[in-house]
C-alpha atoms as a PDB file:
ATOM      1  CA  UNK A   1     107.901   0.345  50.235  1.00  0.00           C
ATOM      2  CA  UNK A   2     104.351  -1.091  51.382  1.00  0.00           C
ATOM      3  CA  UNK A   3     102.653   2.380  51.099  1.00  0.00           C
ATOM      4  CA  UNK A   4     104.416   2.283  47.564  1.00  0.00           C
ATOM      5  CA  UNK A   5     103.169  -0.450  46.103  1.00  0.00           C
ATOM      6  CA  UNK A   6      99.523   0.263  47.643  1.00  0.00           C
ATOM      7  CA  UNK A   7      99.703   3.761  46.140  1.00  0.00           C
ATOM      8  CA  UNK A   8     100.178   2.299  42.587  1.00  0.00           C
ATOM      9  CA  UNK A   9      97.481  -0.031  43.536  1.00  0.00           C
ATOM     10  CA  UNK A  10      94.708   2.456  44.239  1.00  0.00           C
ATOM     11  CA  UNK A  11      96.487   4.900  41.535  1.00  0.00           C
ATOM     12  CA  UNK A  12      95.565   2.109  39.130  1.00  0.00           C
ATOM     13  CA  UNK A  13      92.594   1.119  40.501  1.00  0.00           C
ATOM     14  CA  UNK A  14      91.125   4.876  39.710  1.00  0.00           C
ATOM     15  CA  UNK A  15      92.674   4.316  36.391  1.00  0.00           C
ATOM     16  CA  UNK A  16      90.304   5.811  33.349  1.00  0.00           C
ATOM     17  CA  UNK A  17      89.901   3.544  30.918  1.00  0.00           C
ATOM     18  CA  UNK A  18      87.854   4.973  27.459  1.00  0.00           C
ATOM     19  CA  UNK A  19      87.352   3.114  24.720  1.00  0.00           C
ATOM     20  CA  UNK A  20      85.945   4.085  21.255  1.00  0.00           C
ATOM     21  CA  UNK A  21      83.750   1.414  19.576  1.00  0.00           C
ATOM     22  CA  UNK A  22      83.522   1.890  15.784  1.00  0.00           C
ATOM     23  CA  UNK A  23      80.537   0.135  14.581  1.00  0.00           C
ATOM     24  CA  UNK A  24      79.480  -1.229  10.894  1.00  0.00           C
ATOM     25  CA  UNK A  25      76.824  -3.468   9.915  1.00  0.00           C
ATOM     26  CA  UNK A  26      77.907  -6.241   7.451  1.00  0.00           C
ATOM     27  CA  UNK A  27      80.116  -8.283  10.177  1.00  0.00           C
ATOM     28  CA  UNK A  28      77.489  -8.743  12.298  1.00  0.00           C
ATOM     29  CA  UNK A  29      75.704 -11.959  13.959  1.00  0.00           C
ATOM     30  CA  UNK A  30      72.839 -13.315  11.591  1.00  0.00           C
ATOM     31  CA  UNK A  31      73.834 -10.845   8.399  1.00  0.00           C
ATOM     32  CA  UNK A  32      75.317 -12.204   5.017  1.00  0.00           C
ATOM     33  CA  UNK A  33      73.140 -10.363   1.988  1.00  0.00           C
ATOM     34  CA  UNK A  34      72.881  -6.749   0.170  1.00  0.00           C
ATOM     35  CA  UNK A  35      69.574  -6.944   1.078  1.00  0.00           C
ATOM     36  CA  UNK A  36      70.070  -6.285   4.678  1.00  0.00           C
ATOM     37  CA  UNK A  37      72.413  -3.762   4.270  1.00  0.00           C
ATOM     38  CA  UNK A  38      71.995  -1.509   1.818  1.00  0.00           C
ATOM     39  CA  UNK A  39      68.517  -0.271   1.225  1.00  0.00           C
ATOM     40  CA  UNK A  40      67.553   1.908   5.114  1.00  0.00           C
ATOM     41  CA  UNK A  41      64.400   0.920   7.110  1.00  0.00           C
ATOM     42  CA  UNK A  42      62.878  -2.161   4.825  1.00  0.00           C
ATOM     43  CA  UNK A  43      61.665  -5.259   6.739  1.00  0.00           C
ATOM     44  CA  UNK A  44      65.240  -7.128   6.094  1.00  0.00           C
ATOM     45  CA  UNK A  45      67.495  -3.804   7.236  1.00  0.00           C
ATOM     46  CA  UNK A  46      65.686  -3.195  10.274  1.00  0.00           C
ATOM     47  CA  UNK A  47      66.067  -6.894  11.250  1.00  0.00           C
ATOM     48  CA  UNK A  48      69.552  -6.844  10.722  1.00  0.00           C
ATOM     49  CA  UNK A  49      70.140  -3.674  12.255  1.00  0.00           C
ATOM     50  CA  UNK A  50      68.092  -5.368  15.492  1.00  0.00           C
ATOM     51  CA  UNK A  51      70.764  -8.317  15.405  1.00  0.00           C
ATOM     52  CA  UNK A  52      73.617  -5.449  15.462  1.00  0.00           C
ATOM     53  CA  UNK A  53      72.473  -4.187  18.287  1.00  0.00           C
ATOM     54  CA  UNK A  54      72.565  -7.765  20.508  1.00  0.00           C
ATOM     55  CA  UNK A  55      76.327  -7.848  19.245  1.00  0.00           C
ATOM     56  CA  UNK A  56      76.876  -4.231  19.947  1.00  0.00           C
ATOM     57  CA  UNK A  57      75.063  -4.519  23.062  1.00  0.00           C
ATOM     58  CA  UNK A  58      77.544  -8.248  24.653  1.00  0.00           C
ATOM     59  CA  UNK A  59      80.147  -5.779  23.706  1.00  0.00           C
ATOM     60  CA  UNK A  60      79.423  -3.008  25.543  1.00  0.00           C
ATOM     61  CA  UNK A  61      78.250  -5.603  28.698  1.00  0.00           C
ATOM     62  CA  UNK A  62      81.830  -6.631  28.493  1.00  0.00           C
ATOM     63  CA  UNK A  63      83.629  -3.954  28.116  1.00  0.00           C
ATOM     64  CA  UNK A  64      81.821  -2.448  31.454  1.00  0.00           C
ATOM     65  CA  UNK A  65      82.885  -5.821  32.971  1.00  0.00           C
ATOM     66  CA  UNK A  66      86.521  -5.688  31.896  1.00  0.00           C
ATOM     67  CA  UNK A  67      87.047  -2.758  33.630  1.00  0.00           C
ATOM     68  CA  UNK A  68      86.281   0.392  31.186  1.00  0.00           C
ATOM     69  CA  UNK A  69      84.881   3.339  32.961  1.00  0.00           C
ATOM     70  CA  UNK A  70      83.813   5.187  29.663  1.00  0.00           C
ATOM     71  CA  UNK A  71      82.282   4.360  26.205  1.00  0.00           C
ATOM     72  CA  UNK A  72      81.837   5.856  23.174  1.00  0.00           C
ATOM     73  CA  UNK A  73      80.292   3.998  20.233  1.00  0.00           C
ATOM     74  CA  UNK A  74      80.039   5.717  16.335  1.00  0.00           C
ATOM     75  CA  UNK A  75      77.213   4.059  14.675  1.00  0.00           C
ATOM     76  CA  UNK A  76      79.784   4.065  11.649  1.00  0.00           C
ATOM     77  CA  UNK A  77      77.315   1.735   8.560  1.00  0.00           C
ATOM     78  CA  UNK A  78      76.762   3.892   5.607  1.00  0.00           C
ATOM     79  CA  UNK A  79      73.088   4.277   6.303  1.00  0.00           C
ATOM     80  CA  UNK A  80      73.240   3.722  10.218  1.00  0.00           C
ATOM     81  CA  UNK A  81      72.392   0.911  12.044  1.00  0.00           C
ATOM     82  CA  UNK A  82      72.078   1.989  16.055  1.00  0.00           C
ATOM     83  CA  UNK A  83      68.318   1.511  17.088  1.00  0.00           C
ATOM     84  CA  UNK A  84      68.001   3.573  20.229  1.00  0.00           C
ATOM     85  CA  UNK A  85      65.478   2.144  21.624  1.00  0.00           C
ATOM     86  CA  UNK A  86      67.735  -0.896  22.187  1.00  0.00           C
ATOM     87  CA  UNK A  87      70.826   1.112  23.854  1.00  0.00           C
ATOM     88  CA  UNK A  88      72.116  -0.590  26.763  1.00  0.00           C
ATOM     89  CA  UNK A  89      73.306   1.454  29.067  1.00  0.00           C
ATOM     90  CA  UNK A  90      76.638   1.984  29.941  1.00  0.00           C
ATOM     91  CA  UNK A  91      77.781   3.692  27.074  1.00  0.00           C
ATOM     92  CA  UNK A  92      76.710   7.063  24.444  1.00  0.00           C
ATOM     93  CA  UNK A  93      76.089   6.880  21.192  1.00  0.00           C
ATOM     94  CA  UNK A  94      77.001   9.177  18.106  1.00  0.00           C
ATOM     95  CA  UNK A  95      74.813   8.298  15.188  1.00  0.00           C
ATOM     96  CA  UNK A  96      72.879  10.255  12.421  1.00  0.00           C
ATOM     97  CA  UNK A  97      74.160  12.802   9.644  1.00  0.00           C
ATOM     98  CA  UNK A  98      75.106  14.622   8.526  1.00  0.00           C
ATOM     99  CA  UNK A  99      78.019  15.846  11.210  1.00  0.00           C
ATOM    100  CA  UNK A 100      79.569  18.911  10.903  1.00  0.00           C
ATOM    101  CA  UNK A 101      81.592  18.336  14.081  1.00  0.00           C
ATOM    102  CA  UNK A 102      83.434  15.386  11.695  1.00  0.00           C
ATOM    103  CA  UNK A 103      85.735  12.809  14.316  1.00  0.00           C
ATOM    104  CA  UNK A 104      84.917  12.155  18.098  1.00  0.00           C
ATOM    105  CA  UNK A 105      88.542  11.274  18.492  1.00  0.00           C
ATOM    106  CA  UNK A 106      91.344  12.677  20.731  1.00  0.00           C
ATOM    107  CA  UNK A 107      94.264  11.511  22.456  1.00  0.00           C
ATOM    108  CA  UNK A 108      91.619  10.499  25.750  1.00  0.00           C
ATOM    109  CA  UNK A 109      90.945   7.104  24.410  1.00  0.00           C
ATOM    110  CA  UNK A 110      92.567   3.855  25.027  1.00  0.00           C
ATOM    111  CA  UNK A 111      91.602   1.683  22.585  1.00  0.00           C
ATOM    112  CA  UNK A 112      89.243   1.219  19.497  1.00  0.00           C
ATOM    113  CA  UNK A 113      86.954  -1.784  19.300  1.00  0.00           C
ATOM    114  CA  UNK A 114      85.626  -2.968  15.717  1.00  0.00           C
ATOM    115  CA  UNK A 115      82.272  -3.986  15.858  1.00  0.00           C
ATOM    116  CA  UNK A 116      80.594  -6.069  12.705  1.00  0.00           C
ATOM    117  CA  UNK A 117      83.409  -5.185  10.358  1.00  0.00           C
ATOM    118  CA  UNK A 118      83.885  -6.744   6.763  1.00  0.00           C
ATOM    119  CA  UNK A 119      86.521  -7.821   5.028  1.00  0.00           C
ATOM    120  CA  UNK A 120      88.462  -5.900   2.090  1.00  0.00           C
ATOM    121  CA  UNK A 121      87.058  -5.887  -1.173  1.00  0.00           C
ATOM    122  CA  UNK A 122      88.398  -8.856  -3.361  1.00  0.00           C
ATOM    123  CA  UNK A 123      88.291 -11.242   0.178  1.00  0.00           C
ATOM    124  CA  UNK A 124      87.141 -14.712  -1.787  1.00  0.00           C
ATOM    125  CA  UNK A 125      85.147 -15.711   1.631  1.00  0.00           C
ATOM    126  CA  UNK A 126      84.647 -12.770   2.969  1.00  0.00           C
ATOM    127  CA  UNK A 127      80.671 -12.036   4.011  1.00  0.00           C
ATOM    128  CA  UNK A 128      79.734  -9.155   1.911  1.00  0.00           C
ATOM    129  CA  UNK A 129      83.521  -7.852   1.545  1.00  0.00           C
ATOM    130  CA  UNK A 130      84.044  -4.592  -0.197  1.00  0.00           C
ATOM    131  CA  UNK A 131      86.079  -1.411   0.689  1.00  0.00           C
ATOM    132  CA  UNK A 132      84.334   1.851   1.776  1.00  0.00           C
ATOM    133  CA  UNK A 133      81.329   1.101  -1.734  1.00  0.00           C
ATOM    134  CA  UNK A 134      80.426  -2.486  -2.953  1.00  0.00           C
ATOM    135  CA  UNK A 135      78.423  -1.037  -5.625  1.00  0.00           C
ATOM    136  CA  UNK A 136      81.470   0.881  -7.605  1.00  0.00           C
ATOM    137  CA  UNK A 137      83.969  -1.803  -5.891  1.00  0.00           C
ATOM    138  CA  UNK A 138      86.426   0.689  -4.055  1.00  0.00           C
ATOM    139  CA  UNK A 139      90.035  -0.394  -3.608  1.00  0.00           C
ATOM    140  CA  UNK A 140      92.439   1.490  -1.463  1.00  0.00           C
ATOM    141  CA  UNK A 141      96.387   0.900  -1.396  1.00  0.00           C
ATOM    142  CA  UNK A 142      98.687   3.323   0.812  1.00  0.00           C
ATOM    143  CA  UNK A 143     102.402   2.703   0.502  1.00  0.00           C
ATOM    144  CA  UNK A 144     101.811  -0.109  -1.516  1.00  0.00           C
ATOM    145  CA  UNK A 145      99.804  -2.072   0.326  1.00  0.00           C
ATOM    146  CA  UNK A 146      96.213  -2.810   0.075  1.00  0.00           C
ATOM    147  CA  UNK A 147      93.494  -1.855   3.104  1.00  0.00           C
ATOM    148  CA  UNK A 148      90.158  -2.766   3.392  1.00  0.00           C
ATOM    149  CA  UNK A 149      88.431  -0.440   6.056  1.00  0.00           C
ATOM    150  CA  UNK A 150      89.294  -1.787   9.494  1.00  0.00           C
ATOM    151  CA  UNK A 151      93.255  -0.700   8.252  1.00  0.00           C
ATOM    152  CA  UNK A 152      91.598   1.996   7.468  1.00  0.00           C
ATOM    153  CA  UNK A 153      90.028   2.816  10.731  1.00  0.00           C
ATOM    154  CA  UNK A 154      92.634   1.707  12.687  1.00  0.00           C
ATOM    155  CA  UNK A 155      95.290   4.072  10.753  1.00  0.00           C
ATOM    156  CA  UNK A 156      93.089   6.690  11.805  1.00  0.00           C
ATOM    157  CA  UNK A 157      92.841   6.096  15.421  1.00  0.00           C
ATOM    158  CA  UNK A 158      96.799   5.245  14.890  1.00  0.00           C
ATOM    159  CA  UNK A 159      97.284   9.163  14.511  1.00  0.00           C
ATOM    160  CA  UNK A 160      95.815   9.789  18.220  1.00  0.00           C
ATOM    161  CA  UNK A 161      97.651   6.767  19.195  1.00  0.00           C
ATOM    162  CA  UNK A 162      94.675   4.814  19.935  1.00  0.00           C
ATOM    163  CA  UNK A 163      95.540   1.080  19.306  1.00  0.00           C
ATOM    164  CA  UNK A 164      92.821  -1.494  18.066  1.00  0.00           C
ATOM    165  CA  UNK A 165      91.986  -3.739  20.889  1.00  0.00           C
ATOM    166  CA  UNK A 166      89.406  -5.700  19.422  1.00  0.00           C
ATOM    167  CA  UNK A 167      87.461  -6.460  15.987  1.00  0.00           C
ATOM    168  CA  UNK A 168      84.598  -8.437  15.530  1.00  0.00           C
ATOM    169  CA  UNK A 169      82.799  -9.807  11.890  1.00  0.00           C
ATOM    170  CA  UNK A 170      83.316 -12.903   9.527  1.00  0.00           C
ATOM    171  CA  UNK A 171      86.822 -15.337   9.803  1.00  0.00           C
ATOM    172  CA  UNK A 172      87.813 -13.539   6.897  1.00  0.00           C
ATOM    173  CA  UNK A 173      87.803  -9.953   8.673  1.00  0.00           C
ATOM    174  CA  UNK A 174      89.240 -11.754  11.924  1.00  0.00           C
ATOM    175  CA  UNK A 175      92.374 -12.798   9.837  1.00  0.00           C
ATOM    176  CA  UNK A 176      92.512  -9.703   8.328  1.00  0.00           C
ATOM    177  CA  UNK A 177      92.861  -7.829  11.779  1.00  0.00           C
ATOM    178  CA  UNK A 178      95.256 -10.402  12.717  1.00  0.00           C
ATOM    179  CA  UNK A 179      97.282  -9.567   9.398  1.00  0.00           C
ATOM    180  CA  UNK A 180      97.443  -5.977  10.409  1.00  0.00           C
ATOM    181  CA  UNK A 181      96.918  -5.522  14.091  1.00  0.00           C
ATOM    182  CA  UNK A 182      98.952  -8.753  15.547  1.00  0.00           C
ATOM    183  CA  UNK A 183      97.683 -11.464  17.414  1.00  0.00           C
ATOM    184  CA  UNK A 184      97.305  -9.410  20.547  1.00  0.00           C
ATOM    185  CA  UNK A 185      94.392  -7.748  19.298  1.00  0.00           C
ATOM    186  CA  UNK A 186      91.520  -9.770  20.337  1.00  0.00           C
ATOM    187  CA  UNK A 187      89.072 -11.160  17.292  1.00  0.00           C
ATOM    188  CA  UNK A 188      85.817 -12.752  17.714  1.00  0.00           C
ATOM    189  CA  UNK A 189      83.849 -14.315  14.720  1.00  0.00           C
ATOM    190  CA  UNK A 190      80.213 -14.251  14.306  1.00  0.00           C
ATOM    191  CA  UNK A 191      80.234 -16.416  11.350  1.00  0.00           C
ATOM    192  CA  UNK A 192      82.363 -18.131   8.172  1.00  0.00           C
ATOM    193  CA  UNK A 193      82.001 -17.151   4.511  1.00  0.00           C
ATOM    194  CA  UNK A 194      81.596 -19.289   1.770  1.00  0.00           C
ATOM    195  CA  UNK A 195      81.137 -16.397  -0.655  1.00  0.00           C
ATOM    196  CA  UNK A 196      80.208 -12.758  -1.033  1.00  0.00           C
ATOM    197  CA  UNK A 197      76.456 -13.649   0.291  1.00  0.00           C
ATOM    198  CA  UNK A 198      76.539 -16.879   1.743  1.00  0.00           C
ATOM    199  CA  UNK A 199      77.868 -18.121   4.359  1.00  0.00           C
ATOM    200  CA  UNK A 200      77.821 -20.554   8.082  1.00  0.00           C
ATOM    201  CA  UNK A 201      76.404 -18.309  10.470  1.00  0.00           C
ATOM    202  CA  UNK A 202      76.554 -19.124  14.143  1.00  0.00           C
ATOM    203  CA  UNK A 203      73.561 -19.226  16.814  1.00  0.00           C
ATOM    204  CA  UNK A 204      72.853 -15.779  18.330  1.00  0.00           C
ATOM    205  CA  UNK A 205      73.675 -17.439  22.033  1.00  0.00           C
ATOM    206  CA  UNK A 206      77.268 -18.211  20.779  1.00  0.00           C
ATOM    207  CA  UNK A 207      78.146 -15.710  18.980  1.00  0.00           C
ATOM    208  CA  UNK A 208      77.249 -12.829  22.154  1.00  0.00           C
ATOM    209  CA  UNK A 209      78.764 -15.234  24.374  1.00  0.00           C
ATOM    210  CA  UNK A 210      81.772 -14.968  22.779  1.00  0.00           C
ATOM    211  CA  UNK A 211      81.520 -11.213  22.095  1.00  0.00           C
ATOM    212  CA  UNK A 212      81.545 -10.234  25.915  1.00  0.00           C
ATOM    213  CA  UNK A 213      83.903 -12.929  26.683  1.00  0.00           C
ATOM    214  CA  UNK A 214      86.060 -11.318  23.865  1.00  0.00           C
ATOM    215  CA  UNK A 215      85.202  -7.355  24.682  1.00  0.00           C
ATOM    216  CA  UNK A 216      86.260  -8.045  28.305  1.00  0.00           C
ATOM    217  CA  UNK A 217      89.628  -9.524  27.289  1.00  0.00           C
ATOM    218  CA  UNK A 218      89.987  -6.683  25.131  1.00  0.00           C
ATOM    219  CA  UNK A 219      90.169  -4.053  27.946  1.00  0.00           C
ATOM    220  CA  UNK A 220      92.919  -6.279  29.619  1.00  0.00           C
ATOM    221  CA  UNK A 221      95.115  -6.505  26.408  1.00  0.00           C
ATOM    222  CA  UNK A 222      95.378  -2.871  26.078  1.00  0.00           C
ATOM    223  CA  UNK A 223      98.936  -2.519  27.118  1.00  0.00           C
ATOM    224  CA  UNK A 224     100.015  -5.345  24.880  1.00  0.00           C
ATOM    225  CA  UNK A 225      98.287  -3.467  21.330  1.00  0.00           C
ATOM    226  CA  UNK A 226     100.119  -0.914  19.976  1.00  0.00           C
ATOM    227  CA  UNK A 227      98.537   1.898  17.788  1.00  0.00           C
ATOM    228  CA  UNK A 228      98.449   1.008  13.762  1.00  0.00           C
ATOM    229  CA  UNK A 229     100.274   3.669  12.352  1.00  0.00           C
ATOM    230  CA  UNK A 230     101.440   4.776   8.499  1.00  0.00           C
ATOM    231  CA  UNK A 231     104.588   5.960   7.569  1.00  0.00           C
ATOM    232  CA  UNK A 232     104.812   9.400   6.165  1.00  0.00           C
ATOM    233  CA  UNK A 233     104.471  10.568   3.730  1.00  0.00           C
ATOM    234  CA  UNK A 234     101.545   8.252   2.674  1.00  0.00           C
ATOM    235  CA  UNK A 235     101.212   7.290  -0.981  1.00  0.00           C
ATOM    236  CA  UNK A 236      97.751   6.366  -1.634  1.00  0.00           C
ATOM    237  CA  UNK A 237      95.864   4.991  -4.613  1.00  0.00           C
ATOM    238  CA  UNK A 238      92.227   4.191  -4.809  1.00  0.00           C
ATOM    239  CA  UNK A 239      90.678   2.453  -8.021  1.00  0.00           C
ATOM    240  CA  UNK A 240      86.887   2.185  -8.455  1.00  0.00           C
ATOM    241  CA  UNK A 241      84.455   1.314 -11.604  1.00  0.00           C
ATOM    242  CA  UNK A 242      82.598   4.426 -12.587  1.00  0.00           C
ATOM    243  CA  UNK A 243      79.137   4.198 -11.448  1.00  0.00           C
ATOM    244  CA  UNK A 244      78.238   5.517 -15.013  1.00  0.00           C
ATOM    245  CA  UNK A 245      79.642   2.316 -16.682  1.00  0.00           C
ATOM    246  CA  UNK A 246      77.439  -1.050 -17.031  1.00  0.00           C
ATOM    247  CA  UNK A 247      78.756  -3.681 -14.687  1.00  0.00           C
ATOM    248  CA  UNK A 248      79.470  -6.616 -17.551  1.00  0.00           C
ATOM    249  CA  UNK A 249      81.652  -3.586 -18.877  1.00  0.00           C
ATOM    250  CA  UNK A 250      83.436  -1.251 -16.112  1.00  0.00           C
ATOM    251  CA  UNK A 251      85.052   1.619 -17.060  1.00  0.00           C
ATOM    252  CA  UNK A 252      87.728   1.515 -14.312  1.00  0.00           C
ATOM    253  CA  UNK A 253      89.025   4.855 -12.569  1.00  0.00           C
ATOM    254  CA  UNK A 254      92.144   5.150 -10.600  1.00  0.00           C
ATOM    255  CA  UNK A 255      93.109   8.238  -8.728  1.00  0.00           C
ATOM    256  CA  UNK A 256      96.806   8.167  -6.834  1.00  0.00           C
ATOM    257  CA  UNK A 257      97.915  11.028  -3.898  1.00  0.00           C
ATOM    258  CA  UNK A 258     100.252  11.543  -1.211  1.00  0.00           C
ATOM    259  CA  UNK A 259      98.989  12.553   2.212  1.00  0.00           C
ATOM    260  CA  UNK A 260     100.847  14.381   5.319  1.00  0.00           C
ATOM    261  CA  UNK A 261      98.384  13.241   7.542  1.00  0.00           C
ATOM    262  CA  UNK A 262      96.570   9.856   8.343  1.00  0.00           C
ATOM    263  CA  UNK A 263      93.602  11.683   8.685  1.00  0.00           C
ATOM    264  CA  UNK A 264      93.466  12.481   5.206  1.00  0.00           C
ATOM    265  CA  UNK A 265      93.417   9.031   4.296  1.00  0.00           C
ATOM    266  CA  UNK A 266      89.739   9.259   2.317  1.00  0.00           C
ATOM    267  CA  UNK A 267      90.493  12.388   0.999  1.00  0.00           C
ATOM    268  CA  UNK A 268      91.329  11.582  -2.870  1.00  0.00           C
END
């Protein structure tokens, strides 16, 4: 029975532990306009890309210290956002596009960590909220109900049964991940909305803090998340404003499918 138990122990002990980070830009520490987002490589972009990288980087720090023996983070903002130059080790980075290669995952991770998420479009407080475009105002609803994109992501990781560990942005996009994931999924905030670009942002020395505090206790609540999966077959609708209409006048488009597979999710 003793050589038992220390078996498991040193089974467990060499235990791989890989974790996918998902990254955006609008959730993170310090960020709360258009300005900083949108538009690649101006003054205000490449400072707030520079601020995603501290969060990205007490994530990472964490996740090393909680135990995880292999990271993969997908610089995952529209226009990218990883800086390599301020990579900290212990993890790889996939950024750049296009990529013909298309997803990273596979059934070899054990979680997914969030990083600088948003909340769904229509979110009255959330920090720059909108759903996959803010500029033709994207809405997504499968089965019925509506997603903003860390359901999104997290449905897609659901189909390799990788369950979301961790998500970090605004209150609004903590609550949000509470909504969907459960309250075992860990949620740090790096600031609180007041409206689509303003809001209480919190100091840089919290807010990382709080993010390896948060990324460690991540990689120990892994057997309590479960993967966030759809049931099949999904009905999905996605309404957007036609980017050919004026904006005081939006001709409004709506396009409704069924999918087979979770991974088809964007494919309307």
């Amino acid at each position: 029975m003793v050589f038992f138990t220390l078996f498991i122990f040193i089974t467990d002990l060499g235990a791989q532990i890989k974790i996918y980070v998902d990254t955006d830009l609008e959730g993170a520490s310090g960020v709360y306009k258009f300005a900083q987002t949108r538009e690649k490589d101006t003054p205000l972009n490449i400072q707030a890309c520079e601020y995603f990288m501290g969060d990205l980087a007490a994530v990472i720090r964490g996740l090393r210290d909680g135990g995880a023996t292999e990271i993969i983070v997908n610089d995952g903002h529209g226009s990218q956002a990883v800086i390599p130059h301020l990579m900290v080790p212990g993890a790889v980075y996939l950024t750049g596009k296009p990529r013909p290669g298309g997803q990273v995952l596979d059934k070899s991770f054990s979680g997914m960590v969030l990083v600088a998420f948003h909340a769904m479009n229509g979110t009255p407080d959330g920090v720059l909220h909108h759903t996959q475009s803010s500029k033709t105002e994207h809405k997504y609803w499968y089965n019925g109900v509506e997603f903003g994109e860390i359901g999104q992501m997290a449905a897609l990781a659901g189909y390799y049964s990788i369950p979301p560990i961790m998500v970090s942005g605004d209150e609004a996009t903590c609550r949000e991940a509470k909504k969907f994931f459960g309250t075992e999924c860990i949620t740090v905030a790096t600031k609180k909305g007041v409206a689509r670009e303003a809001a209480f942002l919190y100091p840089f020395e919290e807010t990382r803090k709080a993010l390896y505090e948060g990324a460690k206790k991540a990689v120990a609540a892994i057997p309590k998340c479960k993967p966030f999966t759809l049931q099949l077959p999904i009905k999905g609708k996605m309404q957007y404003n036609d980017p050919n209409s004026t904006p005081e006048n939006p001709k409004v488009i709506v396009k409704e499918k069924t999918f087979d597979s979770a991974l088809d999710i964007l494919k309307f």
